[in-house]
N, C-alpha and C. Protein backbone atom coordinates (compact mmCIF):
# COMPACT_ATOMS: atom_id res chain seq x y z
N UNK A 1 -82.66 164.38 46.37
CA UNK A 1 -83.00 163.71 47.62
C UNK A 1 -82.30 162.36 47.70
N UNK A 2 -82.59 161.69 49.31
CA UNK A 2 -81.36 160.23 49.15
C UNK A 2 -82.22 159.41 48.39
N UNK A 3 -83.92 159.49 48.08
CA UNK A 3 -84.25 158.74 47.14
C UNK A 3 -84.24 158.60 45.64
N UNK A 4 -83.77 159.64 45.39
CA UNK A 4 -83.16 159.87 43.72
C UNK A 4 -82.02 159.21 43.42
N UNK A 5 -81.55 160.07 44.34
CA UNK A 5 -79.85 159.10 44.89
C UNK A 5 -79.31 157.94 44.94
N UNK A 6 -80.12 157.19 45.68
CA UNK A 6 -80.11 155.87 45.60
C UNK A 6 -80.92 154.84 44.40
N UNK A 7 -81.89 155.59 43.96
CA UNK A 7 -82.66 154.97 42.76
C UNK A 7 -81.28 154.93 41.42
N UNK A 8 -80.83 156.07 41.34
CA UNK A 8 -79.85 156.34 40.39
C UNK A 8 -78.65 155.28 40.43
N UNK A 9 -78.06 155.12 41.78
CA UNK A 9 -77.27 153.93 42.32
C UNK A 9 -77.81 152.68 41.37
N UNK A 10 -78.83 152.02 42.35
CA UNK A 10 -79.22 150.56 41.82
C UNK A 10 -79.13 150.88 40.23
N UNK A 11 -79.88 152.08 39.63
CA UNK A 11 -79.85 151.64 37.96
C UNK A 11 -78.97 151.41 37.86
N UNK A 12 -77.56 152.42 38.01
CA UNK A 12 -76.21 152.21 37.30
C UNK A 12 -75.33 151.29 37.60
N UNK A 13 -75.68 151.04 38.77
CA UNK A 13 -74.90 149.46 39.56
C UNK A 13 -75.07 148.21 39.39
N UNK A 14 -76.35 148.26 39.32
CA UNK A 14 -77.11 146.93 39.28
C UNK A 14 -78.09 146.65 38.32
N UNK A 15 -78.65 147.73 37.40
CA UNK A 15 -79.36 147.97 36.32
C UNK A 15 -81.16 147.28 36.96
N UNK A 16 -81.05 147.89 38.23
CA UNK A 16 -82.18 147.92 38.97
C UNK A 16 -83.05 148.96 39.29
N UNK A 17 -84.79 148.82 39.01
CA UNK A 17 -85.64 150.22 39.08
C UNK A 17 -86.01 150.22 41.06
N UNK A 18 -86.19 151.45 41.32
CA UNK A 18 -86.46 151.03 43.01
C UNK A 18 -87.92 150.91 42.73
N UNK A 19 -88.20 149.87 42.96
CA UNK A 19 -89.80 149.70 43.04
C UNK A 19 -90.25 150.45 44.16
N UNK A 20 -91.61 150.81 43.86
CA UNK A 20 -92.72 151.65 44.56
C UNK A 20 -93.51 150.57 45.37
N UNK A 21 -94.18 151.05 46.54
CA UNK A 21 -95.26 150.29 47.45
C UNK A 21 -95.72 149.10 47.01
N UNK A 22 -95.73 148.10 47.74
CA UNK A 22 -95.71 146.57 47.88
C UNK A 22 -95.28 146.21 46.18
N UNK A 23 -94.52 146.48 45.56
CA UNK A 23 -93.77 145.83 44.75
C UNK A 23 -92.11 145.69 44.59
N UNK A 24 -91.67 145.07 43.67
CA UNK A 24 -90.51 144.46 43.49
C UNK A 24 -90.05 144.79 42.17
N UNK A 25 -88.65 144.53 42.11
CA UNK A 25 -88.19 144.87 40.69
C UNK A 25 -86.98 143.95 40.37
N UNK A 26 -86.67 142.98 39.06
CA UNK A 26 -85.79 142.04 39.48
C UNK A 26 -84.93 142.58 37.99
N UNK A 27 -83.59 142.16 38.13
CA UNK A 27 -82.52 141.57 37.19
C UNK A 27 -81.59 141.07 37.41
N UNK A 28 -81.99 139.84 36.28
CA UNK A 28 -80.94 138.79 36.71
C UNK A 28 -81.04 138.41 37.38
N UNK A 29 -80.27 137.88 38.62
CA UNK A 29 -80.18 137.40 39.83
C UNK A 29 -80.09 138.14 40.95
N UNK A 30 -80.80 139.11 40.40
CA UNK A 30 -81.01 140.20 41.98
C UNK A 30 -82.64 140.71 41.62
N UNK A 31 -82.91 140.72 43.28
CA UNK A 31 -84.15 141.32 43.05
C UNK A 31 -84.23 142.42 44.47
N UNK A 32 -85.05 143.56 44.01
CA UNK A 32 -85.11 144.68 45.25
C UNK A 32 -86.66 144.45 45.67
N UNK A 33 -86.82 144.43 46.81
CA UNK A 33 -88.38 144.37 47.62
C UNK A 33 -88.74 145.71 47.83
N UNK A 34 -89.90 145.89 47.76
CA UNK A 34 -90.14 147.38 48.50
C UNK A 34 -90.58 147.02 50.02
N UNK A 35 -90.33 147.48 50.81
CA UNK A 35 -90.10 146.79 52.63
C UNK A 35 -91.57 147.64 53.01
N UNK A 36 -91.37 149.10 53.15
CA UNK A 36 -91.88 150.13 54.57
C UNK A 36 -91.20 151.18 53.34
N UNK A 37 -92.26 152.63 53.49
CA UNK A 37 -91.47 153.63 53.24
C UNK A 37 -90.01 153.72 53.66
N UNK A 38 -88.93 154.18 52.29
CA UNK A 38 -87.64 154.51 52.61
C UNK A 38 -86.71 153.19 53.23
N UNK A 39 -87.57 152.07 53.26
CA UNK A 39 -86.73 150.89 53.25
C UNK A 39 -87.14 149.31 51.72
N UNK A 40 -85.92 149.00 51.30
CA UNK A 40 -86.08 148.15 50.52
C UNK A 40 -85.06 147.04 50.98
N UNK A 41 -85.49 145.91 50.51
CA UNK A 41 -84.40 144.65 50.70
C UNK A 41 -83.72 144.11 49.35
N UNK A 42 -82.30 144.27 49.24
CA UNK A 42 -82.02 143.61 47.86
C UNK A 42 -81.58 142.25 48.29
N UNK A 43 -81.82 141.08 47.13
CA UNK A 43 -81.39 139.94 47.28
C UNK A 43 -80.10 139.89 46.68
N UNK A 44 -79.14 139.01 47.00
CA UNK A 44 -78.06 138.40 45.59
C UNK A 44 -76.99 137.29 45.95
N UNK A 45 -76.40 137.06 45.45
CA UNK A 45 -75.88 135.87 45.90
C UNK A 45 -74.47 136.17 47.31
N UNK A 46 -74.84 135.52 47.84
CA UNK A 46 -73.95 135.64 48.90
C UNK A 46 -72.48 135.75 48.48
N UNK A 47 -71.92 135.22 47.76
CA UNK A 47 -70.65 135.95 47.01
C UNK A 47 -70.43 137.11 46.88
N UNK A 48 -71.81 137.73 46.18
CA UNK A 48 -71.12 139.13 45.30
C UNK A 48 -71.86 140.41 46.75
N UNK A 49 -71.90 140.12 47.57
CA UNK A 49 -72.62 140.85 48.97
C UNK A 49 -71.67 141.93 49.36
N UNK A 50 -70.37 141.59 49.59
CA UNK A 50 -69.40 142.70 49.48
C UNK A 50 -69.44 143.52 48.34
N UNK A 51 -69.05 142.71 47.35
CA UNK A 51 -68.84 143.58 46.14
C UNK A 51 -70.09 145.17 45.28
N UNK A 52 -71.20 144.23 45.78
CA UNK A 52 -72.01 145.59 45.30
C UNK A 52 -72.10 146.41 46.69
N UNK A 53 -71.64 146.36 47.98
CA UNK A 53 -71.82 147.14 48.74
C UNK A 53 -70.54 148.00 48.46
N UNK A 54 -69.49 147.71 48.49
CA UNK A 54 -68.75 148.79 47.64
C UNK A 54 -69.40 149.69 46.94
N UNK A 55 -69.51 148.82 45.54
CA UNK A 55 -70.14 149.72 44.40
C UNK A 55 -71.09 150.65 44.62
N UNK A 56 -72.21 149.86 45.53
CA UNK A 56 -73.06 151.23 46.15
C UNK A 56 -72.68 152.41 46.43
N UNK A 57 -71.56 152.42 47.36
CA UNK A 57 -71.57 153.37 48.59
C UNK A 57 -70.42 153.94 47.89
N UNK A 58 -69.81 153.67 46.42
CA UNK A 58 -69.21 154.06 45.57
C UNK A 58 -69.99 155.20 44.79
N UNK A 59 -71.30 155.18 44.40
CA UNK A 59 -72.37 155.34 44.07
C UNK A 59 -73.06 156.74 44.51
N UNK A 60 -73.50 156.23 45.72
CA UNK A 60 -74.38 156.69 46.91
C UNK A 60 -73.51 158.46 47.43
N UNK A 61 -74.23 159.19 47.28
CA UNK A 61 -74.18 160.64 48.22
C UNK A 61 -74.98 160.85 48.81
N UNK A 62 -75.14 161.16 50.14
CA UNK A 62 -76.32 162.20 50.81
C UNK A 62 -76.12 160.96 52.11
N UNK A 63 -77.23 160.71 52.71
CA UNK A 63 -78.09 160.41 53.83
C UNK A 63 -78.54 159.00 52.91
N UNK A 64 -77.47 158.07 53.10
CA UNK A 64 -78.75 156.34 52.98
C UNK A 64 -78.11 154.90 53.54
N UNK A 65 -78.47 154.53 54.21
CA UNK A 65 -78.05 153.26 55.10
C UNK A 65 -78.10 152.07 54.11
N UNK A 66 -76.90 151.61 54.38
CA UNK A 66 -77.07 150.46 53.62
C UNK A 66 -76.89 148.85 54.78
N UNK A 67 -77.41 148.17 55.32
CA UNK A 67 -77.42 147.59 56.01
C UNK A 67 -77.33 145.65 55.87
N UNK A 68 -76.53 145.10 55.94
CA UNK A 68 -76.32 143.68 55.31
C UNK A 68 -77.01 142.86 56.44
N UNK A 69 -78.39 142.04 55.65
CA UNK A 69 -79.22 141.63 56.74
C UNK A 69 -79.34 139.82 56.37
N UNK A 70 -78.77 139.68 55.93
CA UNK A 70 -78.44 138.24 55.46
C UNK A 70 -78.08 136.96 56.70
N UNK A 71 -77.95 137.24 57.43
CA UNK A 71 -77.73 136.37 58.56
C UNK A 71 -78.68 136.07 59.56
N UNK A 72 -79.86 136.96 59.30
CA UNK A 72 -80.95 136.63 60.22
C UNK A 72 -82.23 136.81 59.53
N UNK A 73 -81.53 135.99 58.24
CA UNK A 73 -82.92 135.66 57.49
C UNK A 73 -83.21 134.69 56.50
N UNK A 74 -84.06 133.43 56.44
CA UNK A 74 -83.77 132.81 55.32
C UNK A 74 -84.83 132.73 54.52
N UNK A 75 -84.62 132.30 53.47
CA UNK A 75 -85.83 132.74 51.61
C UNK A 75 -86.12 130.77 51.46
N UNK A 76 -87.15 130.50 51.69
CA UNK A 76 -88.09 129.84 51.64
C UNK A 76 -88.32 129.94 50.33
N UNK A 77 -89.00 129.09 48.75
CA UNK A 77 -89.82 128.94 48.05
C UNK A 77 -91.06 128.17 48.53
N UNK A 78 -92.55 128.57 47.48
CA UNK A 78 -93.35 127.43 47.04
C UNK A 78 -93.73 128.08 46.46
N UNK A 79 -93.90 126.69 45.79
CA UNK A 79 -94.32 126.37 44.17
C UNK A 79 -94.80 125.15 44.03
N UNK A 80 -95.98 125.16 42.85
CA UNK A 80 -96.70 123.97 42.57
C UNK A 80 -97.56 123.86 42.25
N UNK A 81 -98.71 123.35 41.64
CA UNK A 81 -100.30 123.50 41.03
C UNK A 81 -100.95 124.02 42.67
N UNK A 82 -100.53 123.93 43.73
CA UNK A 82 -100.63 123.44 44.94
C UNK A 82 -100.82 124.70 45.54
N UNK A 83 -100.04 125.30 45.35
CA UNK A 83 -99.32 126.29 46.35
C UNK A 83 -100.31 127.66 46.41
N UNK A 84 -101.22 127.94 46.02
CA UNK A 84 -101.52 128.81 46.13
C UNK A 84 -102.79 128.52 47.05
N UNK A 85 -103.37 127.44 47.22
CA UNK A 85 -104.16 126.45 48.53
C UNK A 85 -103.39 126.36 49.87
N UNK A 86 -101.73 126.10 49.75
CA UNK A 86 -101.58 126.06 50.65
C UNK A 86 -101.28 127.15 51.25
N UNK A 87 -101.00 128.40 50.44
CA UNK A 87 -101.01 129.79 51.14
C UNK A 87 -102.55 130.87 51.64
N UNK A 88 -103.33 130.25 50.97
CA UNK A 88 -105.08 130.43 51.40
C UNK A 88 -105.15 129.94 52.43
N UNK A 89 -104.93 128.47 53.14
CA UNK A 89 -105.09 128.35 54.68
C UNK A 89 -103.78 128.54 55.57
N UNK A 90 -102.80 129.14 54.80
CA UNK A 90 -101.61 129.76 55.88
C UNK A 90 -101.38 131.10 56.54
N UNK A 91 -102.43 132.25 55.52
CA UNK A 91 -102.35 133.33 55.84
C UNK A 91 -103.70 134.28 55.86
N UNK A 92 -104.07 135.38 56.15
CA UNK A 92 -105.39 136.12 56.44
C UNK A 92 -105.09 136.91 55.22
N UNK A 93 -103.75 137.16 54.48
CA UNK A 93 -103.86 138.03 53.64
C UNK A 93 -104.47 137.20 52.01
N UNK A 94 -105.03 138.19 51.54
CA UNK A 94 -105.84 137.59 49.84
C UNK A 94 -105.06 137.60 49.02
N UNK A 95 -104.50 136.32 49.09
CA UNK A 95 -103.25 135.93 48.09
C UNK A 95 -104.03 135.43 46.56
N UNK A 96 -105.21 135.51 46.50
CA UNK A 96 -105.44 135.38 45.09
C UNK A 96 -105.05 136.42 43.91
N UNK A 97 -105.17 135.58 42.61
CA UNK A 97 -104.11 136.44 41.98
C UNK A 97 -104.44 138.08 41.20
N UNK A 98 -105.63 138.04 41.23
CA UNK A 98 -106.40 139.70 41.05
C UNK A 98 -105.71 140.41 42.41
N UNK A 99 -105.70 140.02 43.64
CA UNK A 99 -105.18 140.85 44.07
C UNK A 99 -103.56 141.02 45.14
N UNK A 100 -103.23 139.42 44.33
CA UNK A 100 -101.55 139.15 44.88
C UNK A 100 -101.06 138.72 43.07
N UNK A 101 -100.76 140.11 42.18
CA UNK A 101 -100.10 139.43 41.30
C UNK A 101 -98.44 138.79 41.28
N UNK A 102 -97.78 138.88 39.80
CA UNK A 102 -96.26 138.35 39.84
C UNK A 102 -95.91 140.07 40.25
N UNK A 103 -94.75 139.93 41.24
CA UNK A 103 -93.93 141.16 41.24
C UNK A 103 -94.44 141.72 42.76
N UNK A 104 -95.57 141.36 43.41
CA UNK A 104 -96.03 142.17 44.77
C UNK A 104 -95.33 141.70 45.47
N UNK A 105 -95.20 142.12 46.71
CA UNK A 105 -95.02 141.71 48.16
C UNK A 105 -95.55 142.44 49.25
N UNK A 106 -95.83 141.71 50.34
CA UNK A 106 -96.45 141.86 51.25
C UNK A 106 -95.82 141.68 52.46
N UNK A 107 -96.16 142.40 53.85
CA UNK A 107 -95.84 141.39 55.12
C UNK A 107 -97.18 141.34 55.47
N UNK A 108 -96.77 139.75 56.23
CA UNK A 108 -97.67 139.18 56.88
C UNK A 108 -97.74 138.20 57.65
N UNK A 109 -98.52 137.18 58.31
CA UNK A 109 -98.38 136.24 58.57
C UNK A 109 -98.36 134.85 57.96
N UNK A 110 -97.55 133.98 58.25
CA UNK A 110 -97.98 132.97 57.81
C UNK A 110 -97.40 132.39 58.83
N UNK A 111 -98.90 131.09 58.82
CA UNK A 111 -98.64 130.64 59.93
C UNK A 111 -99.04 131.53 61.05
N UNK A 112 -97.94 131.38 62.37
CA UNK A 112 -98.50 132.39 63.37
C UNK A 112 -97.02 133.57 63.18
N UNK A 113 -96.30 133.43 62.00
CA UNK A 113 -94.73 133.98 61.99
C UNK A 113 -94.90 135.35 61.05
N UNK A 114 -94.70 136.49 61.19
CA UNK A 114 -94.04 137.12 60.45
C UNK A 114 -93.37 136.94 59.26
N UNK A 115 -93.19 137.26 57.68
CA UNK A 115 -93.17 137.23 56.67
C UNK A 115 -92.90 138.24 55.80
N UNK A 116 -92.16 137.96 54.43
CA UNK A 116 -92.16 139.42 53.51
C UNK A 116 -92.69 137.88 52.47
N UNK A 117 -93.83 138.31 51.67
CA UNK A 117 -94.21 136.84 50.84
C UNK A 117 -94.33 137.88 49.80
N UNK A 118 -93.60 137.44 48.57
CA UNK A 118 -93.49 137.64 47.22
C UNK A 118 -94.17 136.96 46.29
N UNK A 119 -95.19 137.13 45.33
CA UNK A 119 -95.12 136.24 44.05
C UNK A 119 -94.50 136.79 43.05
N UNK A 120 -93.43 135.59 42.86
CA UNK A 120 -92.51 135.49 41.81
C UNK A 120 -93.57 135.59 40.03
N UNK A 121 -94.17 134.40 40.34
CA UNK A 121 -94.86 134.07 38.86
C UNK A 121 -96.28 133.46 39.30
N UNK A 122 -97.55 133.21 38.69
CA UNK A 122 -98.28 132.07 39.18
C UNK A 122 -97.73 130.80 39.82
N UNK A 123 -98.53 130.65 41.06
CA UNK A 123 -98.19 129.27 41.43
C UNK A 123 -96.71 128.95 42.07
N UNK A 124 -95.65 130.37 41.96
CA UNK A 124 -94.40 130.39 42.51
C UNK A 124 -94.52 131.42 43.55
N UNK A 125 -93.85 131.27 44.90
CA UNK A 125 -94.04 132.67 45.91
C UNK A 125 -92.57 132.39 46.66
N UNK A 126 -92.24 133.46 47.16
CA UNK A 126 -90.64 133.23 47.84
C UNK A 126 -91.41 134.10 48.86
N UNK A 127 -90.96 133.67 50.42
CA UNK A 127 -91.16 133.76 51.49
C UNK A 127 -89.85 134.26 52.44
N UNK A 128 -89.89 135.16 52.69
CA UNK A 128 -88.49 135.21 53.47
C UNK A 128 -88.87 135.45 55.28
N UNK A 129 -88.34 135.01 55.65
CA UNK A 129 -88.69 135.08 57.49
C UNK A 129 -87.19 135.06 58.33
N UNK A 130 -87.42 135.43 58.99
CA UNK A 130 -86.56 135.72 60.21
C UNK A 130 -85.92 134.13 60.76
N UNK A 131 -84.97 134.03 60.63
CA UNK A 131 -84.19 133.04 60.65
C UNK A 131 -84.61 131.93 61.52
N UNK A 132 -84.41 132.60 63.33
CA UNK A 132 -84.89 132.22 64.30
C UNK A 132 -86.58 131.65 64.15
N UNK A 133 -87.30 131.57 63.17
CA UNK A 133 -89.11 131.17 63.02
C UNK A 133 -88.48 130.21 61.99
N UNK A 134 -87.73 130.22 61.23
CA UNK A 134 -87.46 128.75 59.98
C UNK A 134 -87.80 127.71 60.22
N UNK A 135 -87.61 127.29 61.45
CA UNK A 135 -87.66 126.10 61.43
C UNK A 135 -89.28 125.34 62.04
N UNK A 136 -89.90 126.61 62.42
CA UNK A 136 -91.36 126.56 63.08
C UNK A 136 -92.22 126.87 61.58
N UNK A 137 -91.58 127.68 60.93
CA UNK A 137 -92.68 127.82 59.22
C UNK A 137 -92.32 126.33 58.34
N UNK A 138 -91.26 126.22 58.72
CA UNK A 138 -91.05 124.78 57.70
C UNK A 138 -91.94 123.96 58.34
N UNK A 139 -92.09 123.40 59.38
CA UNK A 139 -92.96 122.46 59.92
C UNK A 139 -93.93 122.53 59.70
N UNK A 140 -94.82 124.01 59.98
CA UNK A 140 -95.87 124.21 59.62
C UNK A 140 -96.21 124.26 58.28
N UNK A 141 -95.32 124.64 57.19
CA UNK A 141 -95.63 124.34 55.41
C UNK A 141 -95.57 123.13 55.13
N UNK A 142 -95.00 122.08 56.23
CA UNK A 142 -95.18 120.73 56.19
C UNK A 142 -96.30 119.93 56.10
N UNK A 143 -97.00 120.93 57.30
CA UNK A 143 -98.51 120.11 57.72
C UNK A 143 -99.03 120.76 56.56
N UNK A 144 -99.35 121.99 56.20
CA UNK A 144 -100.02 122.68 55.19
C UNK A 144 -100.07 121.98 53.91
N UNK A 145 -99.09 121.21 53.17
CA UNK A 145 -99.03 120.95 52.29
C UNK A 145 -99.36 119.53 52.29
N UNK A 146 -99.08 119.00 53.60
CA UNK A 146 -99.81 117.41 53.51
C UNK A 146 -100.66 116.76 52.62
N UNK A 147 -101.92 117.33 52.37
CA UNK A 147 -102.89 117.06 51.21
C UNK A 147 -102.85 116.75 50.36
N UNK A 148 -101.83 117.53 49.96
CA UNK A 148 -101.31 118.11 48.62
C UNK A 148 -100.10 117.52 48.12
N UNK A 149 -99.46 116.48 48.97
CA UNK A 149 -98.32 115.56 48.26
C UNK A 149 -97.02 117.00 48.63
N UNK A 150 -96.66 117.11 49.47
CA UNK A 150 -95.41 117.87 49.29
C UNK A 150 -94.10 117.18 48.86
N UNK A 151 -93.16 117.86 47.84
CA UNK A 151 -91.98 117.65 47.47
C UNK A 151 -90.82 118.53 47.72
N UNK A 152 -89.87 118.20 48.11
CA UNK A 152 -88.48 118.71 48.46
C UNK A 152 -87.98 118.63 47.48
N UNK A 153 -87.50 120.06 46.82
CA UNK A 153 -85.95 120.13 46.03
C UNK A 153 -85.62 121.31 46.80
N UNK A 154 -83.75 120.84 46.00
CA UNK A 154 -83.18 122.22 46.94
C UNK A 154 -82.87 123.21 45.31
């Protein structure tokens, strides 16, 4: 099937497992999301974006879309003793950690925006949103974190 198919791909390409329902699977500097049945999102550095799409579709037989969605989307962190307060009054979903461990993801809201929210590790979460809302979630993780002393690194 194209999901064998493509599972087989990422191992040998990317030495990546296709994660199953609301989880993730990382190496190295790539990580695959599980999206929606039959859809996943891989991350990686904007450099090598051509290069494993080759390799994929080098890879790849049958029936599977590979689609480069990098331009209408940007990856947000937080992190901090903090951060898991400020994602309790940002979203309806139960981001505590019994039932948001390291490795899940979810969509949802945050804020009033649409979301794919990951926890990376305790206390770390990567947020990815639709490009066009960036600049309305940043503001709003602005006010959110107010309390809480927010800090900027890039």
């Amino acid at each position: 099937t194209s999901r064998v198919n493509l599972a087989a791909a990422l191992t040998s390409e990317l030495s990546l497992e296709l994660p199953e329902r609301l989880s993730s699977s990382a190496s190295g500097a790539y990580c695959l999301r599980w999206m929606a049945p039959d859809e996943w999102w891989l991350s990686c550095g904007i450099g090598e974006v051509h290069d494993i799409d080759t390799r994929l579709r080098g890879s790849l037989t049958g029936h599977v879309a590979l689609v480069e969605l990098s331009a209408g989307y940007t990856t947000l962190s937080l992190s901090g003793p903090e951060a898991l307060q400020v994602l309790k009054k940002s979203t309806g979903y139960d981001v505590h950690p019994r039932a948001f461990p390291p490795g899940k993801v979810v969509r949802t809201l945050l804020g009033k925006t649409g979301v794919a929210l990951r926890c990376i590790e305790p206390q770390r979460y990567e947020i990815i949103v639709r490009r066009s809302f960036a600049d309305y979630l940043w503001v709003w993780l602005q006010a959110a974190c107010d309390e809480y002393g927010l800090r900027i690194e890039a």
